[in-house]
N, C-alpha and C. Protein backbone atom coordinates (compact mmCIF):
# COMPACT_ATOMS: atom_id res chain seq x y z
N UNK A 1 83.43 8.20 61.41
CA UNK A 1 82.63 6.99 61.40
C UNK A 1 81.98 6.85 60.03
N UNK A 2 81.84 5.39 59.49
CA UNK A 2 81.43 5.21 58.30
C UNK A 2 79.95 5.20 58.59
N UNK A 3 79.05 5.82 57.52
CA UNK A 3 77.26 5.72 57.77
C UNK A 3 76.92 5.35 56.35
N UNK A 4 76.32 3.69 56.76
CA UNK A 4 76.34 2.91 55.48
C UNK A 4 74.08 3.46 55.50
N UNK A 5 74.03 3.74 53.65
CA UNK A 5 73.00 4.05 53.97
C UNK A 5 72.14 2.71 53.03
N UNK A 6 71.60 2.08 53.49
CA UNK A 6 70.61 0.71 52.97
C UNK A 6 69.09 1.42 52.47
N UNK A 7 68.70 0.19 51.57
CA UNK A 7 67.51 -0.06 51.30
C UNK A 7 66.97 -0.22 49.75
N UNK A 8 66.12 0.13 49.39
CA UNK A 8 65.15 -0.59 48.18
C UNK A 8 65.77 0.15 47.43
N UNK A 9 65.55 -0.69 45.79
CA UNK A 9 66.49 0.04 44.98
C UNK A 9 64.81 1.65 44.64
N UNK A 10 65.47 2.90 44.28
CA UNK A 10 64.45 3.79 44.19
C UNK A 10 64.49 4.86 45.71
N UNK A 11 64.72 4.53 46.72
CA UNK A 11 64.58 5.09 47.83
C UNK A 11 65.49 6.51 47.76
N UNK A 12 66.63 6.52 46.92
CA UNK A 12 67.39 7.64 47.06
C UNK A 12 68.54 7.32 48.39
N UNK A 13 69.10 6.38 47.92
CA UNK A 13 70.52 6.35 48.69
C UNK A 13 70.86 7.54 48.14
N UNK A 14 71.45 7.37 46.94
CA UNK A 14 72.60 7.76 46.19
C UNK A 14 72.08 9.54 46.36
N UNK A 15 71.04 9.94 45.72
CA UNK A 15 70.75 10.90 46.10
C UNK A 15 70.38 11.73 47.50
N UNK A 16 69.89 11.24 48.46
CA UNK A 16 69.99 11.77 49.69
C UNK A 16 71.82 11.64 50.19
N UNK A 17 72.21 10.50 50.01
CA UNK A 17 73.67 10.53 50.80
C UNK A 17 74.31 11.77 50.01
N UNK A 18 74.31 11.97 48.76
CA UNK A 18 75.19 13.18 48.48
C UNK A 18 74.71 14.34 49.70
N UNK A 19 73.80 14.73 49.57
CA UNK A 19 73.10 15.70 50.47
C UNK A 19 73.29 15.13 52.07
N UNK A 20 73.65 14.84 52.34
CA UNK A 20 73.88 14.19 53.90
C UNK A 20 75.27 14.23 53.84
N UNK A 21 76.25 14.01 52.82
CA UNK A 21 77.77 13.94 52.93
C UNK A 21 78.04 15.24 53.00
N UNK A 22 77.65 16.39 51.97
CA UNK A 22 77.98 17.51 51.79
C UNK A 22 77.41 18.52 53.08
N UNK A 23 76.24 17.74 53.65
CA UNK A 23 76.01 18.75 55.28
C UNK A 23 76.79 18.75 55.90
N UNK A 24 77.23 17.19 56.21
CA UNK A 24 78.39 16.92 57.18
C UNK A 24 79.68 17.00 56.64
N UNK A 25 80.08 17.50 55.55
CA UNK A 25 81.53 18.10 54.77
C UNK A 25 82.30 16.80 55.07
N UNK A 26 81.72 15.56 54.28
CA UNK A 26 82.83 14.02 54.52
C UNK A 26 82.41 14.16 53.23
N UNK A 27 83.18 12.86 52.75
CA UNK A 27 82.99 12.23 51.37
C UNK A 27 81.76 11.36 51.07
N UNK A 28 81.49 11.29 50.02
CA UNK A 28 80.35 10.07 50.00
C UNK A 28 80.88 9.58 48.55
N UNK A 29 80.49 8.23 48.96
CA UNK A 29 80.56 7.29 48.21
C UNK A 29 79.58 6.42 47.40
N UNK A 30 79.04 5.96 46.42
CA UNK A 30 78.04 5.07 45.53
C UNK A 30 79.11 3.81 45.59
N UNK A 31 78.52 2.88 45.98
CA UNK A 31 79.20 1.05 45.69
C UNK A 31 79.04 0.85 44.25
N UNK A 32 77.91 1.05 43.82
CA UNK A 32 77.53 0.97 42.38
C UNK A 32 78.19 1.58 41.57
N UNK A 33 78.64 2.91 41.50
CA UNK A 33 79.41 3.83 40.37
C UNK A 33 80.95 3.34 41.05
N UNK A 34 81.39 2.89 42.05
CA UNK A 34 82.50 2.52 42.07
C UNK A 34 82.67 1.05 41.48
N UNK A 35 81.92 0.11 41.17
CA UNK A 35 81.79 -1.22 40.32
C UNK A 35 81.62 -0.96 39.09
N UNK A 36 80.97 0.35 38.50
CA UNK A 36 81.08 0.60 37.16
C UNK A 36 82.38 1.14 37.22
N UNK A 37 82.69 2.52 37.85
CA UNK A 37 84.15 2.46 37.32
C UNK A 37 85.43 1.55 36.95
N UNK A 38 85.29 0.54 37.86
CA UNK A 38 86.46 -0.47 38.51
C UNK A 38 86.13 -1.71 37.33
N UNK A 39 84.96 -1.62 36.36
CA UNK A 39 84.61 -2.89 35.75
C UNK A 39 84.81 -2.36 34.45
N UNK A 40 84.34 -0.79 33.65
CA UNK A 40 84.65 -0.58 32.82
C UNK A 40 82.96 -0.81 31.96
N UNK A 41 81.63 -1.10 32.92
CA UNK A 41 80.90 -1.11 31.81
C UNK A 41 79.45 -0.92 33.47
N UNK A 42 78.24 -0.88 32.99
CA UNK A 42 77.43 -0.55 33.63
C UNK A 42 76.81 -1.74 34.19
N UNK A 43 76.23 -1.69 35.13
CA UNK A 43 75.58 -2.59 36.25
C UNK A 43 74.96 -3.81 35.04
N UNK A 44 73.67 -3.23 34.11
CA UNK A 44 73.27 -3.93 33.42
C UNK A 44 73.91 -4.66 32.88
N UNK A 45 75.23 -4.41 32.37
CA UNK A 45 76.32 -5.35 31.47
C UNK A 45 76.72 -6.32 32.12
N UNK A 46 77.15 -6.13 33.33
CA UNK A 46 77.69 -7.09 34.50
C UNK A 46 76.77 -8.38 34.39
N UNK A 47 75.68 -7.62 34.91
CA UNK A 47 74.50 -8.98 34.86
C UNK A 47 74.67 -9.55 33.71
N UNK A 48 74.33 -9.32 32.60
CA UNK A 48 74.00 -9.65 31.64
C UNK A 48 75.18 -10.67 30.96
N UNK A 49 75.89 -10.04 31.35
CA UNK A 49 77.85 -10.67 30.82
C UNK A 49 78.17 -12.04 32.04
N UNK A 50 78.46 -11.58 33.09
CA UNK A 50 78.72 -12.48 34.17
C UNK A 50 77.93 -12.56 35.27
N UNK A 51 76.79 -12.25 35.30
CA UNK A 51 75.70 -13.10 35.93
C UNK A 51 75.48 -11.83 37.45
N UNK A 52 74.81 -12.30 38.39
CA UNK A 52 74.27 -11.81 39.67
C UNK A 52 75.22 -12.43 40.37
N UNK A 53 75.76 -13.20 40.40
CA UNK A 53 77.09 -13.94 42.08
C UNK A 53 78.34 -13.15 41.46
N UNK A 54 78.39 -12.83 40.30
CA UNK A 54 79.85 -11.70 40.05
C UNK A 54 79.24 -10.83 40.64
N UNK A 55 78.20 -9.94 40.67
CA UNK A 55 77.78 -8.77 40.46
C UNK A 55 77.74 -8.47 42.39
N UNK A 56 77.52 -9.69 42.83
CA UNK A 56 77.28 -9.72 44.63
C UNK A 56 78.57 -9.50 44.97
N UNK A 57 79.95 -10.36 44.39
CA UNK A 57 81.07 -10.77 45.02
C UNK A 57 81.98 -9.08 44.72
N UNK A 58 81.84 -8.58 43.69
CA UNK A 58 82.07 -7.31 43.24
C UNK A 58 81.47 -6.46 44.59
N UNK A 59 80.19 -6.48 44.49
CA UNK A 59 80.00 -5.54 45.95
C UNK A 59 80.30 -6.02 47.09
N UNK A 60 80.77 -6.98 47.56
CA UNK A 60 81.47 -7.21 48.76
C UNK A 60 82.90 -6.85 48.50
N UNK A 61 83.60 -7.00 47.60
CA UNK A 61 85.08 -6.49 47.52
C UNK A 61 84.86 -5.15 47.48
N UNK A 62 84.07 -4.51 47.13
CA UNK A 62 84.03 -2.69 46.88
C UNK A 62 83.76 -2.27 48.09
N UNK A 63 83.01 -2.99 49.15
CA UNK A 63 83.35 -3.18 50.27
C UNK A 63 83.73 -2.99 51.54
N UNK A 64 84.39 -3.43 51.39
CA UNK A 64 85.59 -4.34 52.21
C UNK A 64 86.93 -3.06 52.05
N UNK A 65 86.76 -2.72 50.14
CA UNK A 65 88.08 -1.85 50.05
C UNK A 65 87.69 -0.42 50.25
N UNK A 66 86.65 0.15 51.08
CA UNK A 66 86.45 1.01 51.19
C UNK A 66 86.89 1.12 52.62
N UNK A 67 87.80 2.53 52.92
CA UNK A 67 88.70 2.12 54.65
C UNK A 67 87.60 2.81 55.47
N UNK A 68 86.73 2.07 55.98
CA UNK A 68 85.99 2.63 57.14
C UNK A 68 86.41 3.32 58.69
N UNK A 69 87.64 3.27 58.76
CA UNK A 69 87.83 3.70 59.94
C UNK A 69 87.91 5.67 60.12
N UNK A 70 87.46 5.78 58.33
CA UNK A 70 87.33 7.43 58.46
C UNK A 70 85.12 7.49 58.08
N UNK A 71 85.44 8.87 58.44
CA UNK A 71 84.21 9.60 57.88
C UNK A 71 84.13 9.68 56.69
N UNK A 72 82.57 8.50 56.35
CA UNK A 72 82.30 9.08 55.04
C UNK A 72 80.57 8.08 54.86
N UNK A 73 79.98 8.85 54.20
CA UNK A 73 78.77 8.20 53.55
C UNK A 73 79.03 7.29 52.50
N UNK A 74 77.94 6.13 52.68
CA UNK A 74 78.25 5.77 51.54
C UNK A 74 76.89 4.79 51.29
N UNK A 75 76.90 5.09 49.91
CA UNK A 75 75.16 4.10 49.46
C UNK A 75 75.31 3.44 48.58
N UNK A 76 74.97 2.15 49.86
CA UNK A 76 74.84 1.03 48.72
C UNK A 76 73.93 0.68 47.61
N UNK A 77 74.10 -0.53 47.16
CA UNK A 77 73.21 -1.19 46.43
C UNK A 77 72.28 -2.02 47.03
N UNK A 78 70.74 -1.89 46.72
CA UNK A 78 69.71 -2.11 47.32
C UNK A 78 69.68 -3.58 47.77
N UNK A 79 70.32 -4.64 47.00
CA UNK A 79 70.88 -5.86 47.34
C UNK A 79 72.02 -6.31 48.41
N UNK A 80 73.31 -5.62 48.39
CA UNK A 80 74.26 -5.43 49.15
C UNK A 80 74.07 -6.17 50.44
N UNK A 81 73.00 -5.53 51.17
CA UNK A 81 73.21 -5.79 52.58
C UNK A 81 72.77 -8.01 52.63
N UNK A 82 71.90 -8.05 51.85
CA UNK A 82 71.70 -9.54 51.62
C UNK A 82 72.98 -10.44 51.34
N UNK A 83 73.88 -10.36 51.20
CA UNK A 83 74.92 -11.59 50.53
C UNK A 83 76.06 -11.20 51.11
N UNK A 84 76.76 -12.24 51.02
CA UNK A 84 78.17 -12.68 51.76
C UNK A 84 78.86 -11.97 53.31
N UNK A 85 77.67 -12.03 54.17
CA UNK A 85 77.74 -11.44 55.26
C UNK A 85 77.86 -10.03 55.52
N UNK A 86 77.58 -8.80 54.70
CA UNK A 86 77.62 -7.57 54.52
C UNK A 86 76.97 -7.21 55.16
N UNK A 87 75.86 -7.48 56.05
CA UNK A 87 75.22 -6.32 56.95
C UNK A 87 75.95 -6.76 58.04
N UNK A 88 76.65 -7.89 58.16
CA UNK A 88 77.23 -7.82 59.45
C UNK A 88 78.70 -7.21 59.38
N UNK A 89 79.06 -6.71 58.55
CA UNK A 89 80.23 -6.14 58.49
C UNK A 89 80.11 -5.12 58.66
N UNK A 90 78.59 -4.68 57.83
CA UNK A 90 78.36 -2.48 58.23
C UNK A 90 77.98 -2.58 59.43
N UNK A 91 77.28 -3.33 60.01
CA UNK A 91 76.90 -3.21 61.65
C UNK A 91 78.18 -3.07 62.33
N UNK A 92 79.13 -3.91 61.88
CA UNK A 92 80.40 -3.30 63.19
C UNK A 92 81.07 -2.70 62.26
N UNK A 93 81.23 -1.73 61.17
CA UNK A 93 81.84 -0.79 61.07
C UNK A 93 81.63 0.23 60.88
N UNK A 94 80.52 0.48 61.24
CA UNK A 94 79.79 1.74 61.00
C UNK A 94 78.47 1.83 61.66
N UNK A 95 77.81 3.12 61.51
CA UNK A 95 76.39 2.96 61.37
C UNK A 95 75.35 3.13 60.22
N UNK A 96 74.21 2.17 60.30
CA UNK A 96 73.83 1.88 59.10
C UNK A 96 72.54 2.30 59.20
N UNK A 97 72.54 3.01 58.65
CA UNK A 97 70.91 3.57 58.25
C UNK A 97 69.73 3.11 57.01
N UNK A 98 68.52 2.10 57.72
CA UNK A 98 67.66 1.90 56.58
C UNK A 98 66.92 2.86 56.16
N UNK A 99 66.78 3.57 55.18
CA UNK A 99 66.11 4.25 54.37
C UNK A 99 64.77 3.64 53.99
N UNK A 100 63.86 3.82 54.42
CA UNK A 100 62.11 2.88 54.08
C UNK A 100 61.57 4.19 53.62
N UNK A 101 60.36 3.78 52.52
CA UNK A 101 59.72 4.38 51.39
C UNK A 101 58.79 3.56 51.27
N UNK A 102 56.92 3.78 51.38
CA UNK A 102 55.94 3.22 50.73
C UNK A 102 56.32 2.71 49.37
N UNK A 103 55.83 1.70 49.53
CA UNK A 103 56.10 0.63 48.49
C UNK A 103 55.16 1.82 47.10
N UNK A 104 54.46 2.65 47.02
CA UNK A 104 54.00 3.66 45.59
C UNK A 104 55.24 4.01 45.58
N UNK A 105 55.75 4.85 46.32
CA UNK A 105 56.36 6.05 46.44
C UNK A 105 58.02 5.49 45.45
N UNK A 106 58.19 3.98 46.17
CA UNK A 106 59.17 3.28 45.55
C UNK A 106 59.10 3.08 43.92
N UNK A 107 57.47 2.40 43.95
CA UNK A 107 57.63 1.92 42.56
C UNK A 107 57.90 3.22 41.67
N UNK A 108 56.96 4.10 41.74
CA UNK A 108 56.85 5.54 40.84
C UNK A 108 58.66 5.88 40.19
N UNK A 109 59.50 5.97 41.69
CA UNK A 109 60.81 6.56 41.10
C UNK A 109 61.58 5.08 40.75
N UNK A 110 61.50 3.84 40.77
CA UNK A 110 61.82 2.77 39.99
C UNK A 110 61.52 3.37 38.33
N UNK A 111 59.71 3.19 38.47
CA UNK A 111 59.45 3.10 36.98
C UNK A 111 60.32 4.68 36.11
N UNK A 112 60.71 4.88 36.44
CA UNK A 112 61.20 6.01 36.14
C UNK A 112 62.84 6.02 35.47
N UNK A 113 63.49 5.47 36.50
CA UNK A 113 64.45 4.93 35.97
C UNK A 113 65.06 3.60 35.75
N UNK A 114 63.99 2.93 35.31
CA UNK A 114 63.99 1.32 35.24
C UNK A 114 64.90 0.92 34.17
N UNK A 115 65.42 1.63 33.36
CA UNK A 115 65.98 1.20 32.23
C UNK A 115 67.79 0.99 32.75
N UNK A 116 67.68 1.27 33.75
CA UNK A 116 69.30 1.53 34.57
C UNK A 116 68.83 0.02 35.22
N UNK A 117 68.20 -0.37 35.43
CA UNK A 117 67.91 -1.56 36.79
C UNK A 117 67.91 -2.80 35.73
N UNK A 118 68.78 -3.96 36.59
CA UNK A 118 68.56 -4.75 35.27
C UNK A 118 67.46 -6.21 35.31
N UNK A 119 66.92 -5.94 37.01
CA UNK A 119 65.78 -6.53 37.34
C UNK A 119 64.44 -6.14 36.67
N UNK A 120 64.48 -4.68 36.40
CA UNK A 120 63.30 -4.30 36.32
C UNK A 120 63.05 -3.70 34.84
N UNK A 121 63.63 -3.22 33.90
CA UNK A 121 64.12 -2.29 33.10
C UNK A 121 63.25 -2.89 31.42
N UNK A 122 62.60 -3.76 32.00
CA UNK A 122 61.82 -4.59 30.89
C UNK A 122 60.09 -4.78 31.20
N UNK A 123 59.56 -3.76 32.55
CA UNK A 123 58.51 -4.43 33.53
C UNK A 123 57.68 -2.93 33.26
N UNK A 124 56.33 -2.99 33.05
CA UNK A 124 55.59 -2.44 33.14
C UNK A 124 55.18 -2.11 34.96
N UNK A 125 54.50 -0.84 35.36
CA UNK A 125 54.53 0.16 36.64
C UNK A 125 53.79 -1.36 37.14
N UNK A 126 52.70 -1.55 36.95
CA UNK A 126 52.22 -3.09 37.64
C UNK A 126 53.21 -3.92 38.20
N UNK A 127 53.85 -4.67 37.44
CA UNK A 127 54.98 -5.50 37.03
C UNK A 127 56.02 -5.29 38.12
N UNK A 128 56.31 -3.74 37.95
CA UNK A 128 57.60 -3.36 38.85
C UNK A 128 56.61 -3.27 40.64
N UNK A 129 55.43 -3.23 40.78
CA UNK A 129 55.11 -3.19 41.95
C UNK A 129 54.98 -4.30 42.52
N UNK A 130 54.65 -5.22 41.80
CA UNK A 130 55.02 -6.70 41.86
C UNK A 130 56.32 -7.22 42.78
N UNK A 131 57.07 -7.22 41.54
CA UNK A 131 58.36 -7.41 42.07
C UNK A 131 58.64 -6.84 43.06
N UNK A 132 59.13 -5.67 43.22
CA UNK A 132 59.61 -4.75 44.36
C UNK A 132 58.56 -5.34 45.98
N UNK A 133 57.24 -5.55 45.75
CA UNK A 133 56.94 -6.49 47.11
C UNK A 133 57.58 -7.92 47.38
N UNK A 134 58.03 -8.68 45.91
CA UNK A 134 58.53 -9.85 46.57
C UNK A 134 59.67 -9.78 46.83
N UNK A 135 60.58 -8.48 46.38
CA UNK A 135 61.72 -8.25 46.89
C UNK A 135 61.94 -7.65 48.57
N UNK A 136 60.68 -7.12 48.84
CA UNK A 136 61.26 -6.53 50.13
C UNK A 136 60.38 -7.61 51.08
N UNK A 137 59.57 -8.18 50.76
CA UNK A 137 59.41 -9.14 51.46
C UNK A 137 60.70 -10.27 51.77
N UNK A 138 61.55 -10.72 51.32
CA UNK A 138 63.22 -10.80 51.82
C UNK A 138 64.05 -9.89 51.93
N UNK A 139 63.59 -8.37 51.65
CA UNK A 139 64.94 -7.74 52.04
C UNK A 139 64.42 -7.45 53.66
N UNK A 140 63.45 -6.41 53.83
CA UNK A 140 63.17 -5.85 54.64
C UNK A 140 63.83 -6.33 55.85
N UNK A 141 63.46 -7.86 56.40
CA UNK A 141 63.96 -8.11 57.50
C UNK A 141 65.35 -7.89 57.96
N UNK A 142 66.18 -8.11 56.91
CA UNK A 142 67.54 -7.81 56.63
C UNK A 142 67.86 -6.32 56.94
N UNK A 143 67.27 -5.66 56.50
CA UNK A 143 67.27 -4.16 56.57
C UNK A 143 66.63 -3.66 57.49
N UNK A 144 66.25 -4.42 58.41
CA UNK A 144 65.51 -3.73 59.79
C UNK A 144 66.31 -3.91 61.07
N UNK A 145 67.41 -4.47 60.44
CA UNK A 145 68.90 -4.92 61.59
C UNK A 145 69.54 -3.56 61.73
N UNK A 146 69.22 -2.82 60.54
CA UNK A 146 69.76 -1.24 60.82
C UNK A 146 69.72 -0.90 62.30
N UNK A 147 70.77 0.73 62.28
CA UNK A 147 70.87 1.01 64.10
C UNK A 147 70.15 2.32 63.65
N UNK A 148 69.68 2.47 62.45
CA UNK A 148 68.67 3.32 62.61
C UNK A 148 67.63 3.21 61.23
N UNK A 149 66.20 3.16 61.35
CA UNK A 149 65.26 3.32 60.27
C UNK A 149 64.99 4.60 59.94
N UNK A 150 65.21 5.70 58.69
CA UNK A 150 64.57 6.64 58.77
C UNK A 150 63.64 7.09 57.53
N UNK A 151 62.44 7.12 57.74
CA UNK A 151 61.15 6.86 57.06
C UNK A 151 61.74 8.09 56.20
N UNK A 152 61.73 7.70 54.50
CA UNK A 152 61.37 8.62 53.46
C UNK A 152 60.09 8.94 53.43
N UNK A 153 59.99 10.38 52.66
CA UNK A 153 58.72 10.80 52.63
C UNK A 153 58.87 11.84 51.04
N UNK A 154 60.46 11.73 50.78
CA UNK A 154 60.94 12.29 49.47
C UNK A 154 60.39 14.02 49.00
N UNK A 155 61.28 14.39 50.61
CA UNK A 155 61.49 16.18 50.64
C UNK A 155 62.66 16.22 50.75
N UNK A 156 63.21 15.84 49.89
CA UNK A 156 65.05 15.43 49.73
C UNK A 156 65.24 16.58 50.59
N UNK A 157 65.54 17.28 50.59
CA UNK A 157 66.42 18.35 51.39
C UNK A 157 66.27 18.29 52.44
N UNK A 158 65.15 18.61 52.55
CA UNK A 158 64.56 19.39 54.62
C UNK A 158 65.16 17.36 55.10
N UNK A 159 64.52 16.57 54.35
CA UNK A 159 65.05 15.13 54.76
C UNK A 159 67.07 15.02 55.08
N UNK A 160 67.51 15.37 54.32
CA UNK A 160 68.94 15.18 54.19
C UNK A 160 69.57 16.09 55.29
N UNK A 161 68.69 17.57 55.34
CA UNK A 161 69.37 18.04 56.52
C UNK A 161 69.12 17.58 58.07
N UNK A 162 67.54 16.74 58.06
CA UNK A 162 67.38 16.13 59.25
C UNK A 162 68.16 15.35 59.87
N UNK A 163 68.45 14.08 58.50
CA UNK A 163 69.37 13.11 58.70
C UNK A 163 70.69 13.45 58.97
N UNK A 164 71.08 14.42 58.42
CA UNK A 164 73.03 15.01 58.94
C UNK A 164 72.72 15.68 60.10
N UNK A 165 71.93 16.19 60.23
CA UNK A 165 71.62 16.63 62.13
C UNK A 165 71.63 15.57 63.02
N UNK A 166 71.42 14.60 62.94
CA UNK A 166 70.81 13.04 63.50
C UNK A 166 72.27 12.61 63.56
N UNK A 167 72.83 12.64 62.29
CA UNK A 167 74.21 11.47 62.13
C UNK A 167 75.55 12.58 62.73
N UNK A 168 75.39 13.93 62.70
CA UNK A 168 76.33 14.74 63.00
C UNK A 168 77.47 14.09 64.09
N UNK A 169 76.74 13.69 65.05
CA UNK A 169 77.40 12.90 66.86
C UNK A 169 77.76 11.68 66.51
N UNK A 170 78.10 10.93 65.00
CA UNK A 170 78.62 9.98 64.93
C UNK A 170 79.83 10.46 64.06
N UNK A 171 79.91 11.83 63.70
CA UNK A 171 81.60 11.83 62.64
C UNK A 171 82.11 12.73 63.20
């Protein structure tokens, strides 16, 4: 079974799913490092070159071409589940796990690596706390369609092994 993992950009998809793939010995996957590979240049360039509706339509084809009918993790992009019907596609092909994080806890590991983000990568820690509320004030609802919420608290490990204990009875 595919376990799509959602939520704010900062939350640690990418980093908890490695650790959740490797408990449960499947593959895991990044949507994002597979759009940089497949594009030849980094998220920021995309935007910057051909805009945010390339950058959406790209993650719905990355997708789509990922064969869900096996085991594997995979973390999206904090946007993803918003556009071209994508949470209703991980809802029936998988299970999808929202990843939620206090909006500090978010901004802190944003401001951190903001220079990768191409929303934020110009925004002072204020700035980025800003944003990141008017962003999840439209994501959240979206992301609460999940078939499961599981509250970060960013003890990556003891967290990652909880979560592959939890998801084990779905692969």
């Amino acid at each position: 079974m595919t376990i799509y993992l959602i939520g704010s950009m900062g939350v640690g998809k990418s980093s908890l799913g490695r650790l959740v793939a490797k408990y449960l010995e499947i593959p895991f996957v990044d949507t994002d490092d597979e759009i940089v590979a497949t594009q030849c240049m980094s998220i920021n360039s995309i935007f910057e070159t051909r805009g945010e509706a390339y950058f959406r339509d790209l993650e719905t084809q990355t997708l789509k071409e990922i064969d869900s009918t096996k085991s594997i993790v995979i973390a999206t992009g904090g946007g993803l589940p918003l556009f071209n019907n994508n949470m209703d596609h991980m809802l029936k092909s998988g299970v999808v796990v929202y990843l939620e994080m206090d909006i500090q806890s978010i901004a802190e590991q944003v401001y951190k690596g903001r220079l990768r983000r191409p929303a934020m990568k110009s925004l002072n820690m204020s700035q980025i706390k800003d944003k990141l509320s008017d962003m999840l004030a439209q994501r959240i609802p979206i992301y609460e369609r999940a078939h499961l919420i599981f509250k970060r608290k960013y003890d990556r490990s003891q967290e990652a092994l909880e979560l592959s204990t939890y998801l084990r009875m779905f692969v």
